[in-house]
Protein backbone atom coordinates (compact mmCIF):
# COMPACT_ATOMS: atom_id res chain seq x y z
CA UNK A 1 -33.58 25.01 4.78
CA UNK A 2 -32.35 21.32 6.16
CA UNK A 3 -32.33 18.07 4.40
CA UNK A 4 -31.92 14.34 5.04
CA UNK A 5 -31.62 11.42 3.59
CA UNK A 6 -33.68 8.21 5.37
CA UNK A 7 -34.21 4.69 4.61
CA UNK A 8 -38.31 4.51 5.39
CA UNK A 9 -39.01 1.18 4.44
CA UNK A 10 -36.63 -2.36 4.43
CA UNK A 11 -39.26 -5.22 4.11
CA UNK A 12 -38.69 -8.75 3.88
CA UNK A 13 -41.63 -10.81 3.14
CA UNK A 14 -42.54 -14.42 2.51
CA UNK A 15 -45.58 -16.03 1.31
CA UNK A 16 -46.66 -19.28 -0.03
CA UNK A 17 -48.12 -22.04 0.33
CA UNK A 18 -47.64 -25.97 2.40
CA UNK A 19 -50.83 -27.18 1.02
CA UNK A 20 -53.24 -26.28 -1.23
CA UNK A 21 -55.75 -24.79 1.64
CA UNK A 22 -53.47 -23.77 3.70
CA UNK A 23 -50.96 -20.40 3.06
CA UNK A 24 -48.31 -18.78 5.22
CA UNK A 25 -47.04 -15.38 5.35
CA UNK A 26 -44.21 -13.90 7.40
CA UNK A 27 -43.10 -9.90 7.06
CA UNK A 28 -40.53 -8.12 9.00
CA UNK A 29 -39.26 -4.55 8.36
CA UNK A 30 -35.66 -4.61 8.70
CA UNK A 31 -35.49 -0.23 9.20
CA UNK A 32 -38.58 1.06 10.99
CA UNK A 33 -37.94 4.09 12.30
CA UNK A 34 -34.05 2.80 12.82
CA UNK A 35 -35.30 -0.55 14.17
CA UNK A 36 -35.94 -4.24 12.80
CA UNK A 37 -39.52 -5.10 13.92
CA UNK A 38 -42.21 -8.31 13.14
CA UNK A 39 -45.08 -6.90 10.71
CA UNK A 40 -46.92 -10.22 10.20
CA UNK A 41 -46.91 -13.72 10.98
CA UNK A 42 -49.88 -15.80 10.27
CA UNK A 43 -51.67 -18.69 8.75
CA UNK A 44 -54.37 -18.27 6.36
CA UNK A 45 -56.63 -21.57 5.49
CA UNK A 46 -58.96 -21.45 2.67
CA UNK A 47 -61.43 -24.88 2.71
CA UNK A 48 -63.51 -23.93 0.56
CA UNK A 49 -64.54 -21.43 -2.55
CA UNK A 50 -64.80 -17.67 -1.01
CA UNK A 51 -63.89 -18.20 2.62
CA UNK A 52 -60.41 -17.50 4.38
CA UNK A 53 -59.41 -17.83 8.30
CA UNK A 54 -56.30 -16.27 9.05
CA UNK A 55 -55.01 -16.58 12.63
CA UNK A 56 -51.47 -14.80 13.96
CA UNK A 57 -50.14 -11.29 13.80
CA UNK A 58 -51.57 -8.87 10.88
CA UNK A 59 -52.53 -5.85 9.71
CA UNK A 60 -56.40 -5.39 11.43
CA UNK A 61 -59.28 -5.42 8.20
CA UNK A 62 -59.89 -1.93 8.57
CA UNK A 63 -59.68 1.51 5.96
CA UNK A 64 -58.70 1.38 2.74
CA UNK A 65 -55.55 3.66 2.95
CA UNK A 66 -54.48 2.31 6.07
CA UNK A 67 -54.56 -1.75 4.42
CA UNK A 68 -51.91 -0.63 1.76
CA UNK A 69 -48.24 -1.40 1.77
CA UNK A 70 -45.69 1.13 1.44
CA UNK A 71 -45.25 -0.33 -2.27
CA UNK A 72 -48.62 0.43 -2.91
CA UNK A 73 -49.13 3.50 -1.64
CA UNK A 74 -49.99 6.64 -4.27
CA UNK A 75 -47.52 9.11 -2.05
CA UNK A 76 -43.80 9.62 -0.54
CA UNK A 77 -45.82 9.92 3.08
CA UNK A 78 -49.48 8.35 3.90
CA UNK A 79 -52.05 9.88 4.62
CA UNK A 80 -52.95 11.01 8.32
CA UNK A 81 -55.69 8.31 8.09
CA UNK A 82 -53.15 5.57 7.05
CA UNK A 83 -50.41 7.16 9.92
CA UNK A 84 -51.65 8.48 12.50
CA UNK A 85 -55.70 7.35 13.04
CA UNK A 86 -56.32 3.94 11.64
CA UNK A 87 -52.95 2.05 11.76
CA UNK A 88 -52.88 -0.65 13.80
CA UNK A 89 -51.39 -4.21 13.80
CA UNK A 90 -52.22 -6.78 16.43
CA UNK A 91 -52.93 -10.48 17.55
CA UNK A 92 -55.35 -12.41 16.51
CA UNK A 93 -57.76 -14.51 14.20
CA UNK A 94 -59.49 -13.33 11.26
CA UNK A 95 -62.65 -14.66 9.19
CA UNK A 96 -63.51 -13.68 5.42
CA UNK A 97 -65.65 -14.45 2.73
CA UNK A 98 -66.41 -13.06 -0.71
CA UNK A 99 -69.03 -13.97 -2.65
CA UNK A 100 -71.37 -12.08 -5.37
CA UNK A 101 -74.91 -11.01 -5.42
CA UNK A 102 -74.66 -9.23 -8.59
CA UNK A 103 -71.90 -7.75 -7.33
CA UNK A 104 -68.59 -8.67 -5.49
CA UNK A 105 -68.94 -8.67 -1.88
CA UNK A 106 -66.09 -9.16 0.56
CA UNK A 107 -66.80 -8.96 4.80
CA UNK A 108 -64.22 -9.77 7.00
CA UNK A 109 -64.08 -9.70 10.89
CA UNK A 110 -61.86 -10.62 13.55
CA UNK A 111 -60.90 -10.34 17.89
CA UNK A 112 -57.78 -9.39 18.45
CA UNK A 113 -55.71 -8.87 21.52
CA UNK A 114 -55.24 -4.95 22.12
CA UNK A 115 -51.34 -5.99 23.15
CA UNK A 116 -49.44 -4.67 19.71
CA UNK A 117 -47.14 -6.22 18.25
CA UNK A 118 -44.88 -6.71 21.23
CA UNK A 119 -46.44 -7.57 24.60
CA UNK A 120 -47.61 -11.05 23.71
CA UNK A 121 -46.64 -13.81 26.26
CA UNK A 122 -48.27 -12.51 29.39
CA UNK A 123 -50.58 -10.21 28.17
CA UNK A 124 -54.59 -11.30 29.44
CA UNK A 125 -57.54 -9.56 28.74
CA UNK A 126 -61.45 -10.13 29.48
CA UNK A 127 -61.90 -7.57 26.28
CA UNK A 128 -61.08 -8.39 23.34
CA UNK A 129 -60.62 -5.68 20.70
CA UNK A 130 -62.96 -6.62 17.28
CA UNK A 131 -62.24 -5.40 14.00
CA UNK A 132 -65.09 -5.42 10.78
CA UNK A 133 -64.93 -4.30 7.28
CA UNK A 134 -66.88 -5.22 4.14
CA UNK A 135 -66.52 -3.96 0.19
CA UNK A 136 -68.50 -3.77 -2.72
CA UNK A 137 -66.86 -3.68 -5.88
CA UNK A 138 -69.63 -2.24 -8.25
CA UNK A 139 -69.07 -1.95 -11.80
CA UNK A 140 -66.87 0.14 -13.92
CA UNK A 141 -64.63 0.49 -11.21
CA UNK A 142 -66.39 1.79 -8.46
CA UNK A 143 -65.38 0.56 -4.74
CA UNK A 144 -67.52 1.35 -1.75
CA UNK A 145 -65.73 0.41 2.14
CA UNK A 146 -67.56 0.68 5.43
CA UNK A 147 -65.49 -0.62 8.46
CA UNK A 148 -65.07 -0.41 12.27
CA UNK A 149 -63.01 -1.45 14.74
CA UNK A 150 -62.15 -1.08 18.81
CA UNK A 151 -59.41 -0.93 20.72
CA UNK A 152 -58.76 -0.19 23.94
CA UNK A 153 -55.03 1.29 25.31
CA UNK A 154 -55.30 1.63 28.66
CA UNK A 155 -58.38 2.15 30.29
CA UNK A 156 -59.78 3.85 27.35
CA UNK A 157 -62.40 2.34 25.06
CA UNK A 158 -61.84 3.96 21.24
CA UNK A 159 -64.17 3.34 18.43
CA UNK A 160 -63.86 3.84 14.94
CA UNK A 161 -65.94 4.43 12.16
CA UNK A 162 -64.21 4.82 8.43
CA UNK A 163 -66.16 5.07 5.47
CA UNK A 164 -64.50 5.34 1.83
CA UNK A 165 -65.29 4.91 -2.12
CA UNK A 166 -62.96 4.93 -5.23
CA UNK A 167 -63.14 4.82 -8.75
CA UNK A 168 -60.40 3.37 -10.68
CA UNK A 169 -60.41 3.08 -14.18
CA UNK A 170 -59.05 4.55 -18.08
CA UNK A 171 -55.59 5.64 -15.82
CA UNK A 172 -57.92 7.25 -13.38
CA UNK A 173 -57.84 6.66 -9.52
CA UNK A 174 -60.22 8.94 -7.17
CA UNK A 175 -60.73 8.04 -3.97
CA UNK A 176 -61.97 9.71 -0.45
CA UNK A 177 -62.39 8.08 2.87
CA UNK A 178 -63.47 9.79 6.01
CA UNK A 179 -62.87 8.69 10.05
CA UNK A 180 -64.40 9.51 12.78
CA UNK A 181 -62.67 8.04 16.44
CA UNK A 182 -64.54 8.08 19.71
CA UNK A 183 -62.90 7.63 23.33
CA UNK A 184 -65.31 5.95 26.38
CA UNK A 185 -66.35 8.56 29.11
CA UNK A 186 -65.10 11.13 27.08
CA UNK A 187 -62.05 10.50 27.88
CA UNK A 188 -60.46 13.00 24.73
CA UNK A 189 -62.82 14.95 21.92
CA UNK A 190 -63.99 12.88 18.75
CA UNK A 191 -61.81 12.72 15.85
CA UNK A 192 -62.68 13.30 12.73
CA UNK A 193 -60.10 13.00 9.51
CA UNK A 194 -60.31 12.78 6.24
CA UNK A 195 -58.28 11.74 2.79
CA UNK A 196 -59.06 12.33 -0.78
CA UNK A 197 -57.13 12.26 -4.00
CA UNK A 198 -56.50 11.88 -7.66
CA UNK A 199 -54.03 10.36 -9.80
CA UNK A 200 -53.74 10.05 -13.55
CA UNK A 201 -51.98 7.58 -15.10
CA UNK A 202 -50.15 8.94 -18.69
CA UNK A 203 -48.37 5.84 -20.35
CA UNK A 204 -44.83 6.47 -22.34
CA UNK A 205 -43.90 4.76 -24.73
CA UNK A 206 -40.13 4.59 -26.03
CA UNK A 207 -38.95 6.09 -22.83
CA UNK A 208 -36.65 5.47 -19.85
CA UNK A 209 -39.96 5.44 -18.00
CA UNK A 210 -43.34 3.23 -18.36
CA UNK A 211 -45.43 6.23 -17.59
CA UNK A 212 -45.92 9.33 -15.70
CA UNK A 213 -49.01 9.65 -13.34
CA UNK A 214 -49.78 13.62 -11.79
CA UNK A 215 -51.69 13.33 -8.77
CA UNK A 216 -53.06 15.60 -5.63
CA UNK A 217 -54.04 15.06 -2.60
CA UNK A 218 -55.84 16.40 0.60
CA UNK A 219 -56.48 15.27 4.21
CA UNK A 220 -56.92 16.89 7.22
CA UNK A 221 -57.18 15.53 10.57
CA UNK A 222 -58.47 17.11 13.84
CA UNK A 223 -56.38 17.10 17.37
CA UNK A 224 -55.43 13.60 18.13
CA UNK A 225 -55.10 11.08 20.70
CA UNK A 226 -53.07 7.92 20.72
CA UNK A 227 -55.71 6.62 23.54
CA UNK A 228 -52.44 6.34 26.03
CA UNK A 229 -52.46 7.87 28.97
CA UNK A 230 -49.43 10.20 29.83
CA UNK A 231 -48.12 12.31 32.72
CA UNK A 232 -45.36 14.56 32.66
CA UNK A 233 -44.55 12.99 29.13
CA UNK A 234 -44.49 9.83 29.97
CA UNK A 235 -46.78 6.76 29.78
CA UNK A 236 -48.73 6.23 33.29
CA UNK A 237 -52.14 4.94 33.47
CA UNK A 238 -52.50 7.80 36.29
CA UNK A 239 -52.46 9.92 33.69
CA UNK A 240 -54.43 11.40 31.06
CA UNK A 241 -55.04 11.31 27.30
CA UNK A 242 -53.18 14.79 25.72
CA UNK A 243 -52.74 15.38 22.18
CA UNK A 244 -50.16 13.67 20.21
CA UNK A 245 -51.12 15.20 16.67
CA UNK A 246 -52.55 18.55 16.46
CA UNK A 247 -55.14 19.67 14.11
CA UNK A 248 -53.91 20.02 10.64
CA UNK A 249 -54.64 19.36 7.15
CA UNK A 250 -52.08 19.08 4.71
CA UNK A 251 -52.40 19.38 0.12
CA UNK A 252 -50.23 17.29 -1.17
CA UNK A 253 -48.78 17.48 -5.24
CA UNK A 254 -46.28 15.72 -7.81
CA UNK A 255 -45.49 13.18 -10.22
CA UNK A 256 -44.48 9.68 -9.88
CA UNK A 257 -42.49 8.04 -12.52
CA UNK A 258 -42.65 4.30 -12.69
CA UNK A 259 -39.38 2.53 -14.43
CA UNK A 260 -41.31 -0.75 -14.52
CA UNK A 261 -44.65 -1.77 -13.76
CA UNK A 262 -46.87 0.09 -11.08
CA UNK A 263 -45.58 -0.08 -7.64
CA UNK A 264 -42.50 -2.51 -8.65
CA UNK A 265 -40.02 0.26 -9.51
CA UNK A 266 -41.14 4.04 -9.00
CA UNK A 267 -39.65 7.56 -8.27
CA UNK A 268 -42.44 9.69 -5.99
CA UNK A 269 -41.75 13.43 -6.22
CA UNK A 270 -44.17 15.52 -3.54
CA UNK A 271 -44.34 18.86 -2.47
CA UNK A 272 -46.44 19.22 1.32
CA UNK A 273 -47.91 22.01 2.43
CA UNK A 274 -49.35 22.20 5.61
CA UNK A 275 -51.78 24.48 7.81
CA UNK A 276 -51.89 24.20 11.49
CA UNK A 277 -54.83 25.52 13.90
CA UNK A 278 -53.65 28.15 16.03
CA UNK A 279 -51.48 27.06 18.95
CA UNK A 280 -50.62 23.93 17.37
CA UNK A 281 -47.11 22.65 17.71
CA UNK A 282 -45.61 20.88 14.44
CA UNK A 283 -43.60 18.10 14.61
CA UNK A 284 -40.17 18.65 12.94
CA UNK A 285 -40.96 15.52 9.71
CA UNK A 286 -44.64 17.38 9.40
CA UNK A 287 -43.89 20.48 8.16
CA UNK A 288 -43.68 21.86 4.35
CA UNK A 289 -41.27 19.97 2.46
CA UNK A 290 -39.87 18.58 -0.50
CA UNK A 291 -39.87 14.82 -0.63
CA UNK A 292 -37.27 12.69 -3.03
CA UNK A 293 -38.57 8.93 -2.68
CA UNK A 294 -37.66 5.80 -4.88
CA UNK A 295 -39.23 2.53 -4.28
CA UNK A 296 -37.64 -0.69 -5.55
CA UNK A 297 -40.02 -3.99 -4.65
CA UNK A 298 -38.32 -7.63 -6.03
């Protein structure tokens, strides 16, 4: 019975290129969460056919859900994969190459510092955290991603392990992905979560709007650790790893209109309905609800 209205996402981002090998891209979100903060920053060189190094602050190669931009995502709120599991930004340097066998292939890999976004200048570590993830784009459509990646907050070691696929083609998009997170010394219970939807694509023709696309959508996740270590409800590394998100999984259903072409100009309409595990506490934005969200991207 409440409502609110909320500025999500204010990005400004700039890309280009100094040279014809060399490219540049700087992104800053001018209202996260209520805050201006530094999304990327790097410099990608390309010397030759199929190879890119990037080296600076970006989104780490792994997921497919958790790579898109807000513009490109299918719904009002990502998925638990793309939220809470397998977002991360960080430090660091970056190699890729794509090349075909048949097939497209793309791998990429990087090391990365494990400091965030913000604790840069005297941050030190003897452990890097690495990052891998390579696609096959087989025909008709059909996208297969494996990818891993380690980080460490704290004392804590956490793997992860993400596997998707996706078919997109004739207005169709279907698509599933699956995590799995482990902590060192077993520090906090494997998590496992998982994302899958569909979205159809009707076009309109002599209409206010370019088409109309129906989709649905499930994920779950199981109880959750950031990989921080908290006591009384607070970060201390004399703590110990508690749940942030508690088991849930979540179906997800509505229309999106798009004004212009896909993801320039769209209005998302969901409906969420979640269902907890027993004695799991809900945060107040992850209950049922009706979301209202128009995306504009110039």
């Amino acid at each position: 019975g409440e409502n609110r209205f909320e500025v999500r996402t204010a990005r400004l981002s700039v890309n280009g290129k100094v040279a014809k090998v060399v490219e540049y891209k700087a992104e800053v979100d001018l209202c996260n969460e209520g805050k201006i903060k530094m999304l990327d920053a790097y410099t990608r060189f390309r010397p030759f056919k199929g190879f890119a190094f990037t080296i600076g602050q970006m989104r780490i190669p792994f997921t497919i859900d958790a790579h898109r931009s807000p513009h490109l995502q299918y719904f009002a709120n990502r998925s638990f994969i793309a939220k809470q599991v397998g977002n991360v930004r960080d430090v660091g340097a970056m190699a890729g190459y794509s090349f075909n066998v048949g097939v497209p292939i793309t791998i990429e890999g990087g090391l990365f510092n494990g400091s965030g976004l913000t604790d840069q200048k005297d941050f030190w570590t003897n452990n890097m955290n690495f990052s891998v993830k390579g696609q096959v784009f087989l025909p008709h459509g059909f996208n297969i991603t494996l990818s891993s990646q380690k980080i460490k907050p704290h004392d804590v070691s956490v793997m992860h392990y993400d596997a998707g696929a996706y078919w997109h083609a004739h207005g169709w998009h279907i698509e599933a992905e699956y995590l799995y997170k482990h902590y060192s010394d077993n520090a906090f219970g494997g998590v496992h979560a998982f994302n899958s939807f569909i979205n159809y694509d009707i076009p309109l023709r002599k209409c206010f709007f370019t088409k109309i696309s129906p989709l649905v959508r499930y994920d779950y996740m199981s109880d959750h650790s950031d990989g921080m270590r908290y006591l009384d409800g607070k970060e201390d590394e004399s703590g110990s790893l508690v749940i942030n998100d508690y088991q849930r999984s979540r179906i997800t259903g509505g229309v999106t209109l798009s004004i212009a072409k896909p993801f320039i100009s769209d209005i998302r309409i969901n409906f969420e309905k979640y269902f907890y595990r027993d004695g799991a506490i809900a945060k107040p934005s992850e209950k049922d609800k009706f979301v209202v969200e128009v995306v504009t991207r110039f």
